[in-house]
C-alpha atoms as a PDB file:
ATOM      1  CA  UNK A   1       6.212  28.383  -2.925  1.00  0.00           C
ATOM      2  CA  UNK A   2       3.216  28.951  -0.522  1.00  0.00           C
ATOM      3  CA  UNK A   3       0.997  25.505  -0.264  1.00  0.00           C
ATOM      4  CA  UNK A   4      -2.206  27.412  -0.344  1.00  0.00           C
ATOM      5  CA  UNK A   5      -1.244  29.290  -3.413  1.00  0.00           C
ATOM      6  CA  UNK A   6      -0.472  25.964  -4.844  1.00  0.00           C
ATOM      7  CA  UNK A   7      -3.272  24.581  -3.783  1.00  0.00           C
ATOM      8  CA  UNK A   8      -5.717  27.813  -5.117  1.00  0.00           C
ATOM      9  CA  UNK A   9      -4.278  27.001  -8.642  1.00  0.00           C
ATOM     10  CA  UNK A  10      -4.792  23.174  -8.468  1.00  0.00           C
ATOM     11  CA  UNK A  11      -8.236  23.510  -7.029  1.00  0.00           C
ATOM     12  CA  UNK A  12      -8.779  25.917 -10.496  1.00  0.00           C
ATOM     13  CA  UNK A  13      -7.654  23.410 -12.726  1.00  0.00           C
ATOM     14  CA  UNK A  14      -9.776  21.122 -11.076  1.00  0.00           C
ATOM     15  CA  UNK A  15     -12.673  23.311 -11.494  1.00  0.00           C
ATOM     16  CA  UNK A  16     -12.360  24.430 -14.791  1.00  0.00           C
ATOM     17  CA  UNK A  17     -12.056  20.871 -16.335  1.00  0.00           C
ATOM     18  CA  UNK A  18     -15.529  19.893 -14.577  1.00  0.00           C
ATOM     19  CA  UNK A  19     -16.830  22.815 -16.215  1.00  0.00           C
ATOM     20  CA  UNK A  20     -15.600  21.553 -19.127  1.00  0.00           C
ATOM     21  CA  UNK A  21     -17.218  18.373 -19.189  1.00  0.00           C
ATOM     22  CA  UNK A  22     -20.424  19.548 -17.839  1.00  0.00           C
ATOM     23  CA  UNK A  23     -20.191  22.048 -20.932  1.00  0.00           C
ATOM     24  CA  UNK A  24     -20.389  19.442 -23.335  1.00  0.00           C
ATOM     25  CA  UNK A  25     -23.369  19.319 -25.682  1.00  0.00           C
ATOM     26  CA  UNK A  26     -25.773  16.521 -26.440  1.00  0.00           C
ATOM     27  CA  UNK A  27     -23.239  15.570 -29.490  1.00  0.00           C
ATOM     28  CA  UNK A  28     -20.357  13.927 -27.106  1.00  0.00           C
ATOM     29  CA  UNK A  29     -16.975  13.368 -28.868  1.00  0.00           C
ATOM     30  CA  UNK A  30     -16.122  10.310 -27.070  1.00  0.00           C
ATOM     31  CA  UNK A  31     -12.700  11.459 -27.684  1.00  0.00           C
ATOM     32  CA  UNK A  32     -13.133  14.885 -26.652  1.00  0.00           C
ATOM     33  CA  UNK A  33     -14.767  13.168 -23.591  1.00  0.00           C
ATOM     34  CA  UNK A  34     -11.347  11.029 -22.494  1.00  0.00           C
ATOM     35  CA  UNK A  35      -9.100  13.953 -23.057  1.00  0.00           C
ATOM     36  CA  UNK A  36     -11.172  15.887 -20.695  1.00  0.00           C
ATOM     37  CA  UNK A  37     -11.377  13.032 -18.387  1.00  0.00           C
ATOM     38  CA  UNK A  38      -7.692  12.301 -18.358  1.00  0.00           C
ATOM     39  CA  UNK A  39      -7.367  15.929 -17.935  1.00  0.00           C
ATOM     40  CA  UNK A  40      -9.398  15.551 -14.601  1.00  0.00           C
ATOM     41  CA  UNK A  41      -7.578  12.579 -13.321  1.00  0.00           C
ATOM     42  CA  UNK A  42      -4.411  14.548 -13.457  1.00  0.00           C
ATOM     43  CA  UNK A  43      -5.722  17.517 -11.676  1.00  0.00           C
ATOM     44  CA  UNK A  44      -7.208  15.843  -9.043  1.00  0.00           C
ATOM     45  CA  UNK A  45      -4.005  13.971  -8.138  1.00  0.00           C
ATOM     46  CA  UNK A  46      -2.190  17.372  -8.532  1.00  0.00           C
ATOM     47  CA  UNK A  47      -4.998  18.687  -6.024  1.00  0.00           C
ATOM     48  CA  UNK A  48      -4.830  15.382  -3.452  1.00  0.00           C
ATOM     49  CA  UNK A  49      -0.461  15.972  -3.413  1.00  0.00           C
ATOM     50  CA  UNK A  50      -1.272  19.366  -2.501  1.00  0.00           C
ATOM     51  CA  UNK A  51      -3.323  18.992  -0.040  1.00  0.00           C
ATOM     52  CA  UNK A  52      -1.383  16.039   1.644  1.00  0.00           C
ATOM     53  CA  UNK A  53       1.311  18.357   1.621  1.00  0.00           C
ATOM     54  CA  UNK A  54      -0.776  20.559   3.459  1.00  0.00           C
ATOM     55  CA  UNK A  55      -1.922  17.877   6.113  1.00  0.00           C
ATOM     56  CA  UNK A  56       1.588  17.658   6.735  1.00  0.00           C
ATOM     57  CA  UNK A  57       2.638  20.675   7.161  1.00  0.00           C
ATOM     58  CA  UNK A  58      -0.849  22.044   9.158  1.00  0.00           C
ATOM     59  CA  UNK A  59      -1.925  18.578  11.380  1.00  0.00           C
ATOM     60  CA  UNK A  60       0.974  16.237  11.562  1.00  0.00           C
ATOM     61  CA  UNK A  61       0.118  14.620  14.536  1.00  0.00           C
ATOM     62  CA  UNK A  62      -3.608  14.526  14.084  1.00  0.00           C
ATOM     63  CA  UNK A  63      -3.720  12.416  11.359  1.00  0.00           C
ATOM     64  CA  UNK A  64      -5.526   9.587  11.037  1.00  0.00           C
ATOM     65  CA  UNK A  65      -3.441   6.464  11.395  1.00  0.00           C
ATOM     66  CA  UNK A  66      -2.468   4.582   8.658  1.00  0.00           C
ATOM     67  CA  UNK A  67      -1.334   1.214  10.221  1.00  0.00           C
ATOM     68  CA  UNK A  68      -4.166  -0.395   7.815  1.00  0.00           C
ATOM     69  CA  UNK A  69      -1.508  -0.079   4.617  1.00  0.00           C
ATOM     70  CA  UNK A  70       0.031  -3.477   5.798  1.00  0.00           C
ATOM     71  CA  UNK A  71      -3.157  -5.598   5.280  1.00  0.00           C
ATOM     72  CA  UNK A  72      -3.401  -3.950   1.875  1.00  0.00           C
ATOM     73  CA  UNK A  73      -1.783  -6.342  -1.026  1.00  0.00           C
ATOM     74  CA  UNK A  74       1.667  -4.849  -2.256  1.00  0.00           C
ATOM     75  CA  UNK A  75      -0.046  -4.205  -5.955  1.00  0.00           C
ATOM     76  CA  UNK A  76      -1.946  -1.953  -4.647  1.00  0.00           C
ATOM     77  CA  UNK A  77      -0.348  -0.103  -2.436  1.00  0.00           C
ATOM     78  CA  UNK A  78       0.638   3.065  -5.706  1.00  0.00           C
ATOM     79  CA  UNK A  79       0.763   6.587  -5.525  1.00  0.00           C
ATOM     80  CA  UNK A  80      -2.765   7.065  -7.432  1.00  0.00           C
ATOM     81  CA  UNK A  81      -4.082   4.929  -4.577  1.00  0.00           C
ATOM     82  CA  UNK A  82      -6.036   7.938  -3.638  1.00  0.00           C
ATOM     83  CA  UNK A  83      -7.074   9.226  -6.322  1.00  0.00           C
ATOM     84  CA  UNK A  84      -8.864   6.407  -7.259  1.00  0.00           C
ATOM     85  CA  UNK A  85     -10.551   6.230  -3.670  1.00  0.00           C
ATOM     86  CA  UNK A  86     -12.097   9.692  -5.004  1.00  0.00           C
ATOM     87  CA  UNK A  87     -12.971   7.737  -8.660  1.00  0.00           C
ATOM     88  CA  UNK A  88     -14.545   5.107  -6.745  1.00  0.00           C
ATOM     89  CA  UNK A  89     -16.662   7.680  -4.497  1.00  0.00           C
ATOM     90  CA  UNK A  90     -17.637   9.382  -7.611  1.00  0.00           C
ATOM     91  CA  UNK A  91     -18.490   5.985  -8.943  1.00  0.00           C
ATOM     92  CA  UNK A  92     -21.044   4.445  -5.978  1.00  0.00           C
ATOM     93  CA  UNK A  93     -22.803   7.283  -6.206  1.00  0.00           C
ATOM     94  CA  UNK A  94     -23.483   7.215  -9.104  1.00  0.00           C
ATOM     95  CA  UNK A  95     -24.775   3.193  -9.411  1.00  0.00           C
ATOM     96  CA  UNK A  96     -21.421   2.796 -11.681  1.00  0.00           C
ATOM     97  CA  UNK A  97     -19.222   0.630 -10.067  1.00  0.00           C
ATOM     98  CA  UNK A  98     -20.209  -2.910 -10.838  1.00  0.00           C
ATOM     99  CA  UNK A  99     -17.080  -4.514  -9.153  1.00  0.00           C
ATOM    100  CA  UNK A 100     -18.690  -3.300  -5.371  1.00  0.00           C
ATOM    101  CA  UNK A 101     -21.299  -5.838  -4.521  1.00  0.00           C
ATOM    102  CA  UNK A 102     -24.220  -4.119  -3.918  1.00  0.00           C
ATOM    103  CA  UNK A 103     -24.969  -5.148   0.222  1.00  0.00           C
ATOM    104  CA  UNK A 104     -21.394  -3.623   0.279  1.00  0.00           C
ATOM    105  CA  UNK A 105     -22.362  -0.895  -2.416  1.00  0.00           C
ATOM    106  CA  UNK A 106     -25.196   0.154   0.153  1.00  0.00           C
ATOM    107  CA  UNK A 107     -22.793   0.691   3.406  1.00  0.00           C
ATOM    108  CA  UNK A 108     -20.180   2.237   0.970  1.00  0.00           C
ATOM    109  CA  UNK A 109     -22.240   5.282  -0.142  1.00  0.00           C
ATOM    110  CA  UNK A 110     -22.716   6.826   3.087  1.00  0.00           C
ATOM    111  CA  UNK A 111     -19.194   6.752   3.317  1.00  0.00           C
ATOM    112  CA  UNK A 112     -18.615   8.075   0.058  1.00  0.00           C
ATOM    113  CA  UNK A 113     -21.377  10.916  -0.012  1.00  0.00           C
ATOM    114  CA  UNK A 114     -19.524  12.042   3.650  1.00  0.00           C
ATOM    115  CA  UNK A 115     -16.006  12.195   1.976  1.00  0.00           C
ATOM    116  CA  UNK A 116     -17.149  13.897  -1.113  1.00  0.00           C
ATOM    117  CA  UNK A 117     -18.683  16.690   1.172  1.00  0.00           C
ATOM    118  CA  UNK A 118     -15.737  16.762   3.060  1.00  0.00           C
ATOM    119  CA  UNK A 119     -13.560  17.316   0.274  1.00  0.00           C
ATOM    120  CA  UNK A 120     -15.679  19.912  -1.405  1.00  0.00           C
ATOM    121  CA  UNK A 121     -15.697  21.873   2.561  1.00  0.00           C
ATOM    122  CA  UNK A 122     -11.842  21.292   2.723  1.00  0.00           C
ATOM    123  CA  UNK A 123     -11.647  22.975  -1.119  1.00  0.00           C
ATOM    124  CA  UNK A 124     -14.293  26.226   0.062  1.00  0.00           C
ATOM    125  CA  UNK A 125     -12.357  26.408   3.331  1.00  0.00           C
ATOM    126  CA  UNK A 126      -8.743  26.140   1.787  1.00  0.00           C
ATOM    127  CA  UNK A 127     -10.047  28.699  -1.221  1.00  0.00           C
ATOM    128  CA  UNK A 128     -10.818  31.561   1.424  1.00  0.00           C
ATOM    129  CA  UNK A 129      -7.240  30.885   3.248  1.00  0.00           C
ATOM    130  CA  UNK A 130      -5.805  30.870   0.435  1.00  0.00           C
ATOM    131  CA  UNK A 131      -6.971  34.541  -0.405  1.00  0.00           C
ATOM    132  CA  UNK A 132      -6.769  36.155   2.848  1.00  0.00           C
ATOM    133  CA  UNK A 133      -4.415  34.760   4.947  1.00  0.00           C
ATOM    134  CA  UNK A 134      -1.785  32.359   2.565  1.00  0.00           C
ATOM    135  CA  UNK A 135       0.571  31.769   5.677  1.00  0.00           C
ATOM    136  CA  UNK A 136      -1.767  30.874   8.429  1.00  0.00           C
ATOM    137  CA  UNK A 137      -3.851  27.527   9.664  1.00  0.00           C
ATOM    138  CA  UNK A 138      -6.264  28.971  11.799  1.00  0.00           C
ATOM    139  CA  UNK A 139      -8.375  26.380  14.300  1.00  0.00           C
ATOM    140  CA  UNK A 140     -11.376  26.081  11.572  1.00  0.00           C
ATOM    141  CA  UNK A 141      -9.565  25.183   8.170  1.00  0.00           C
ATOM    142  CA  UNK A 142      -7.596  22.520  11.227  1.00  0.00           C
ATOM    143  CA  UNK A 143     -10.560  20.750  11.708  1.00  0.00           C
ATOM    144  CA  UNK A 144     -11.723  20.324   8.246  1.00  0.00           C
ATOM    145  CA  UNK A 145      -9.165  18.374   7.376  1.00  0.00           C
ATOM    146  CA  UNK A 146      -8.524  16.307  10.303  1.00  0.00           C
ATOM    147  CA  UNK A 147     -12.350  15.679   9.212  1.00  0.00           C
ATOM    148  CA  UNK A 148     -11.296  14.610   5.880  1.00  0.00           C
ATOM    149  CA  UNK A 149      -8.125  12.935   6.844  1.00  0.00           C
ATOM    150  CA  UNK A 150     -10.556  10.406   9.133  1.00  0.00           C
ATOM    151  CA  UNK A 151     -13.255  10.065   6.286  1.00  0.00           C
ATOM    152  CA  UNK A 152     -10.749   9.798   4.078  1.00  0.00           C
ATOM    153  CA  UNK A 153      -8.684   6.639   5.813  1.00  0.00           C
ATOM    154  CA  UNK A 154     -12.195   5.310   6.755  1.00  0.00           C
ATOM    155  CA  UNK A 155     -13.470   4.686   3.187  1.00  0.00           C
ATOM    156  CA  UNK A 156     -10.219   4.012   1.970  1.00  0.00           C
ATOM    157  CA  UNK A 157     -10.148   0.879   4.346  1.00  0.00           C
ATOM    158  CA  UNK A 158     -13.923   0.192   4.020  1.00  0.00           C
ATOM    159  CA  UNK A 159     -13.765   0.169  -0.051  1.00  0.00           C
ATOM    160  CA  UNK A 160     -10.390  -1.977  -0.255  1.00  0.00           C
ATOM    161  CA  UNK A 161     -12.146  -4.436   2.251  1.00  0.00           C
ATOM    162  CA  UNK A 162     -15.026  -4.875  -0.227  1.00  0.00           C
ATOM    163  CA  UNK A 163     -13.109  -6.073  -2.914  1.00  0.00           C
ATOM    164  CA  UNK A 164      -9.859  -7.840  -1.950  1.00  0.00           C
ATOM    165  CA  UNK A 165      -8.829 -10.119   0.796  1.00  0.00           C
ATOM    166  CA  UNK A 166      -6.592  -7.676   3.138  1.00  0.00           C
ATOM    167  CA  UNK A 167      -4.601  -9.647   5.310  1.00  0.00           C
ATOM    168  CA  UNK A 168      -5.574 -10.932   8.511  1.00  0.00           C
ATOM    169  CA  UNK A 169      -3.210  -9.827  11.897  1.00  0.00           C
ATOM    170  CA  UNK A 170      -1.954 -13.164  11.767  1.00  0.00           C
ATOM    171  CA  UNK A 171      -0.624 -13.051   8.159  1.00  0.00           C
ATOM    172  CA  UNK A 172       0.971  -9.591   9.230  1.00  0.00           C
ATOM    173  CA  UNK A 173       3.092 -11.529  11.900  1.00  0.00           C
ATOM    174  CA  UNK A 174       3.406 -14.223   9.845  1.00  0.00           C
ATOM    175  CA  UNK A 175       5.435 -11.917   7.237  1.00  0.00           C
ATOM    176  CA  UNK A 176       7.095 -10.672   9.516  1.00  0.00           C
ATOM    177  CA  UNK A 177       8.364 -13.737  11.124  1.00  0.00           C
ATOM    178  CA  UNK A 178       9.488 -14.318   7.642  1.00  0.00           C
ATOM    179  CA  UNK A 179      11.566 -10.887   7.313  1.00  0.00           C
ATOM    180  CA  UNK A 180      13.215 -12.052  10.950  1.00  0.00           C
ATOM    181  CA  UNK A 181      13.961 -15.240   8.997  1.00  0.00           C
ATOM    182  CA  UNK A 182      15.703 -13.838   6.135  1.00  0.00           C
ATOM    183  CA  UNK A 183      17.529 -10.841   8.288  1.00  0.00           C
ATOM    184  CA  UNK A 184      19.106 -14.146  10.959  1.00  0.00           C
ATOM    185  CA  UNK A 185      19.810 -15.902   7.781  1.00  0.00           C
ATOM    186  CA  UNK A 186      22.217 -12.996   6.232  1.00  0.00           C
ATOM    187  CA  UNK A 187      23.649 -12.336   9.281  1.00  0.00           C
ATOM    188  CA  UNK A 188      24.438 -16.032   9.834  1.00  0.00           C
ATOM    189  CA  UNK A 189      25.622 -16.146   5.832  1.00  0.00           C
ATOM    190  CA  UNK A 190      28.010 -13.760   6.554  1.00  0.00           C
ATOM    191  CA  UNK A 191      29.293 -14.476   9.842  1.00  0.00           C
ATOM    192  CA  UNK A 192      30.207 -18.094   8.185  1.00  0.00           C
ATOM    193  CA  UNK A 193      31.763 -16.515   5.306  1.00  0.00           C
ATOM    194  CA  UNK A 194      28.639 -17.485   2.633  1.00  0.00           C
ATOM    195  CA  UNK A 195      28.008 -13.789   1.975  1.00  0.00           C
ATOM    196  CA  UNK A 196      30.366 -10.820   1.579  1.00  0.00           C
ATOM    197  CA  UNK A 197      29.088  -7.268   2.837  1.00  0.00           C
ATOM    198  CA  UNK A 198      30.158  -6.089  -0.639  1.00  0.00           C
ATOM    199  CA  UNK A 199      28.043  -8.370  -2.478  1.00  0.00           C
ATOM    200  CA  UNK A 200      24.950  -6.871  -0.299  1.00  0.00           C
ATOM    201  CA  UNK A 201      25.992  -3.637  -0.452  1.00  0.00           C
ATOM    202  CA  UNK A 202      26.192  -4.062  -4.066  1.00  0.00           C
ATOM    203  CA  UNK A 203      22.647  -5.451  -4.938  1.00  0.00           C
ATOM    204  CA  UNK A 204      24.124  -8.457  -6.039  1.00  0.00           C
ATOM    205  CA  UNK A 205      21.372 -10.395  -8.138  1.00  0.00           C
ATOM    206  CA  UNK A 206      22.480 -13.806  -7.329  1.00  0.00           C
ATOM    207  CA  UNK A 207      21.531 -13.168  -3.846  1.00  0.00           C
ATOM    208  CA  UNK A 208      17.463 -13.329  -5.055  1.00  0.00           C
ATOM    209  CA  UNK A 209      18.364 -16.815  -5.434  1.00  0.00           C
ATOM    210  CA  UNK A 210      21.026 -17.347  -2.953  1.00  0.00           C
ATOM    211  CA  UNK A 211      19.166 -15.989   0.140  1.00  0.00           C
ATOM    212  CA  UNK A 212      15.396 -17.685  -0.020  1.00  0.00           C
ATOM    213  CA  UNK A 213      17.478 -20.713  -0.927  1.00  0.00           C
ATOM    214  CA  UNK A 214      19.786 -20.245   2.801  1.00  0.00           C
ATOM    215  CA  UNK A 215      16.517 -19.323   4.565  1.00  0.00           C
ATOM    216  CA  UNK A 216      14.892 -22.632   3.791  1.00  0.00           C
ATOM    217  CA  UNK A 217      17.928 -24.760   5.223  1.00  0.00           C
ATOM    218  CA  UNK A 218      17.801 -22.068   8.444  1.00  0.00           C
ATOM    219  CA  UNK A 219      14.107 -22.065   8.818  1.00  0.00           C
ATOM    220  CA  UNK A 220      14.229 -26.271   8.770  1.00  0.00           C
ATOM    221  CA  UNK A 221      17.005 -26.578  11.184  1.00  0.00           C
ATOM    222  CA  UNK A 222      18.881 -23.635  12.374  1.00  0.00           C
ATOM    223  CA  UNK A 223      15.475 -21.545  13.455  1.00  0.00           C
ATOM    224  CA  UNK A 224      12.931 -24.751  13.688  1.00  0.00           C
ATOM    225  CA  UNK A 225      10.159 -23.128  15.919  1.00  0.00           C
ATOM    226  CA  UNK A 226      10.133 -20.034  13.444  1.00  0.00           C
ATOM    227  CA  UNK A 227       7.721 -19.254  10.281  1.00  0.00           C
ATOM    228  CA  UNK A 228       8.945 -23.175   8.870  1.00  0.00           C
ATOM    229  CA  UNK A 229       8.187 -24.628  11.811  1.00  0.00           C
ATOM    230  CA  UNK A 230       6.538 -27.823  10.200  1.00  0.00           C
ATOM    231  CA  UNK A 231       4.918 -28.764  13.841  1.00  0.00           C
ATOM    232  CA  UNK A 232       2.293 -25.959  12.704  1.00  0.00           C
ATOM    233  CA  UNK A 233      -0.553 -27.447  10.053  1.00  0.00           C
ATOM    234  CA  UNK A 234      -0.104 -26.071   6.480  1.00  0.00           C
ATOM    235  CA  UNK A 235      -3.283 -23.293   7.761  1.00  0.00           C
ATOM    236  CA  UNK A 236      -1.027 -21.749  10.479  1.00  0.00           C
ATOM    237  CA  UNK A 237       1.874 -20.965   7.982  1.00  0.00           C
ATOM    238  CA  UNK A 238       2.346 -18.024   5.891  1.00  0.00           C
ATOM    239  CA  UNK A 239       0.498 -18.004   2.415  1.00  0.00           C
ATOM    240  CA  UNK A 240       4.239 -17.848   1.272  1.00  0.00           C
ATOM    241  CA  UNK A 241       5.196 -21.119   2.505  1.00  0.00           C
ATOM    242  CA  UNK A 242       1.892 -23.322   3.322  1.00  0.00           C
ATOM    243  CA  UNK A 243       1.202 -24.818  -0.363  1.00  0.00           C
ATOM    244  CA  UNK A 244       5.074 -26.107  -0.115  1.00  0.00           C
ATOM    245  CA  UNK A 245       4.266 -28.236   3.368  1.00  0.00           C
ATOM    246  CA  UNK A 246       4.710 -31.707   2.101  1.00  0.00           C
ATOM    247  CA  UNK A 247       7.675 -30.406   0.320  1.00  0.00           C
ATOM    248  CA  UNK A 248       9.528 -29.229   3.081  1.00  0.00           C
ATOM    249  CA  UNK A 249       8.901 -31.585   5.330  1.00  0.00           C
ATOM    250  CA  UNK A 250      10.632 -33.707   2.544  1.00  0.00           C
ATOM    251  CA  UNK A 251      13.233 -31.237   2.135  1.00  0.00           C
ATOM    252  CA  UNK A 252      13.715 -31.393   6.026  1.00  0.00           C
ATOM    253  CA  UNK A 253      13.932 -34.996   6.207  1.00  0.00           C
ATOM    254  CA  UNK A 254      17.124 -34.908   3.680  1.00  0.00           C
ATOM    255  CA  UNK A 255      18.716 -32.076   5.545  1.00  0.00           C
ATOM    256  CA  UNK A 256      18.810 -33.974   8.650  1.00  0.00           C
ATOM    257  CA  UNK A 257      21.138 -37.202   7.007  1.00  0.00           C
ATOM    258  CA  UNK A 258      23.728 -34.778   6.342  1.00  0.00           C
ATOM    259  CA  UNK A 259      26.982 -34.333   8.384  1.00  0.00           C
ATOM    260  CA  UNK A 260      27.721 -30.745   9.452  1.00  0.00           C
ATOM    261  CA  UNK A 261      30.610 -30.914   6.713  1.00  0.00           C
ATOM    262  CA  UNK A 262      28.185 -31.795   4.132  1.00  0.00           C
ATOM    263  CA  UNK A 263      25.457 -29.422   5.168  1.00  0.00           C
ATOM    264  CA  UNK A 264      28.526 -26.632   5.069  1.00  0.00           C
ATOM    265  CA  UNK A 265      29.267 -28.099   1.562  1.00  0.00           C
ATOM    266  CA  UNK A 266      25.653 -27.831   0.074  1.00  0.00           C
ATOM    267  CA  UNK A 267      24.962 -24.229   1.851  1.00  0.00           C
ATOM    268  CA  UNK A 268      28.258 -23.286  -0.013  1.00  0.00           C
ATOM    269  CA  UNK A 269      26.642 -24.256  -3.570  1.00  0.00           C
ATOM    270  CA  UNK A 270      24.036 -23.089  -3.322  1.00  0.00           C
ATOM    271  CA  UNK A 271      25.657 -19.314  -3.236  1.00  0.00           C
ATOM    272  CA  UNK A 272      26.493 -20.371  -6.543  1.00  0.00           C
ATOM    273  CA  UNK A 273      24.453 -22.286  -8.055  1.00  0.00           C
ATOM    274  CA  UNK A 274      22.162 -20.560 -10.713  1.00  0.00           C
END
C-alpha cells in the first residue's frame, strides 16, 4: 500500500520496457515494435498516477498552480493529458514532432530537455527512498519534485500554447457570465413553476433543450446587460453566442411585441416543445 513501493515497481516496468526496445535488433518487427510501445505508454501513465499521488501526499501546498486548465479547450483536458506532455518532450527532442512549428520547436526544447532531467532525478531520487526509508519525505526528494511539478506545469502550458488557441481572460469571464446566465435562468424556471426540482434532480434530457432555449429569452430581456447584451459588438461576446448576433437581435425584437401573458405562454412551450 506504500506509494514508494508502488512507485519502485512502476518505475521497473518502465525501465524494463525501454530496455526492451533499445534491445531490438537491426531486423525491427514493426509489430513487435507497437506492442512494446503500447507497453511503454501504459507504464508511464502507471508511473505519472503514482507519482501524482505522491505530490499529493508529500507537497500539497507547494504545487504549482494549475489555474491555466481553464484556457485549455474541454477536448483536451483527458486523463493521458500528461502523459502525452512526456510523448511530446520525447518527441522535440528528437526533431519528430512536425505539428510544433519550428520558432516554437526551438523555445520548446529547453523546456523539454529540463523536464526530462527532472523526471529522470525525481525517478533516481524516489528509487533510493523507496529502498531505505519507504515511509519518509525527507527535505531533498521535497524539492525534486516541487522542481518537476513547476517544469512540469511550465511546458505543459508552453506546448498547449504552441498548437491551439487557449482562451483569452476575457473568454474565461465570458463563460462564466454564461454559467451565471443559465444558473439565474433555472432558478427563475423554477420559482415560476417552468421547472420542477425533480426533473433536475433527475437529469431530465428535455432540459438540454429546455434550458439554453429559457436562457436566450432571459439573457434578451430578463438579464439584458449580461453575456446577450446586444449593446456589445458581435467581438465582445462569447464565441458561444457572437456568430448568432444578427439573429438575436431579431429574436429580441419579437420578444419585445409580446404581452407578459404571451411571453408566459411561449416560455411555457418551450419546456415542451421537442
Amino acid at each position: 500500500p506504500r506509494l514508494l513501493s508502488q512507485f519502485f515497481f512502476a518505475d521497473e516496468k518502465v525501465t524494463r520496457v525501454v530496455a526492451e526496445i533499445n534491445g531490438l535488433g537491426a531486423e525491427l518487427d514493426p509489430h513487435q515494435y507497437l506492442v512494446l510501445l503500447n507497453q511503454l505508454h501504459l507504464s508511464q501513465a502507471r508511473l505519472l498516477a503514482v507519482l501524482e499521488r505522491i505530490m499529493e501526499e508529500c507537497i500539497p501546498t507547494q504545487r504549482h498552480s494549475r489555474d491555466y486548465l481553464v484556457k485549455f479547450p474541454e477536448e483536451l483536458l483527458v486523463d493521458s493529458l500528461g502523459n502525452h506532455m512526456l510523448f511530446a518532450a520525447e518527441c522535440l527532442l528528437a526533431g519528430a514532432l512536425p505539428e510544433v512549428e519550428e520558432s516554437d520547436g526551438a523555445q520548446l526544447r529547453p523546456q523539454a530537455r529540463n523536464l526530462l532531467c527532472s523526471l529522470e532525478l525525481v525517478r533516481k531520487v524516489l528509487r533510493e527512498q523507496s529502498l531505505t526509508q519507504p515511509n519518509s519525505y525527507p527535505e531533498p526528494v521535497r524539492a525534486v519534485l516541487i522542481q518537476f511539478d513547476r517544469l512540469f506545469a511550465e511546458f505543459e502550458l508552453s506546448y498547449v500554447s504552441s498548437l491551439v488557441a487557449v482562451k483569452s481572460p476575457d473568454e474565461i469571464y465570458r463563460q462564466q457570465e454564461i454559467i451565471v446566465l443559465f444558473c439565474e435562468t433555472v432558478e427563475r424556471a423554477l420559482r415560476l413553476g417552468y421547472l420542477t426540482q425533480e426533473m433536475i434532480d433527475g437529469y431530465e434530457p428535455l432540459l438540454m433543450f429546455t434550458i439554453p432555449r429559457l436562457a436566450i429569452i432571459s439573457g434578451l430581456l430578463i438579464y439584458p446587460e449580461g453575456p446577450l447584451s446586444l449593446e456589445r459588438s458581435p467581438e465582445e461576446m462569447s464565441q458561444v453566442f457572437s456568430p448568432f448576433y444578427n439573429l438575436l437581435k431579431k429574436i429580441r425584437e419579437l420578444l419585445r411585441v409580446l404581452s407578459a401573458e404571451e411571453l408566459c405562454l411561449l416560455e411555457r412551450s418551450l419546456c415542451t416543445a421537442e
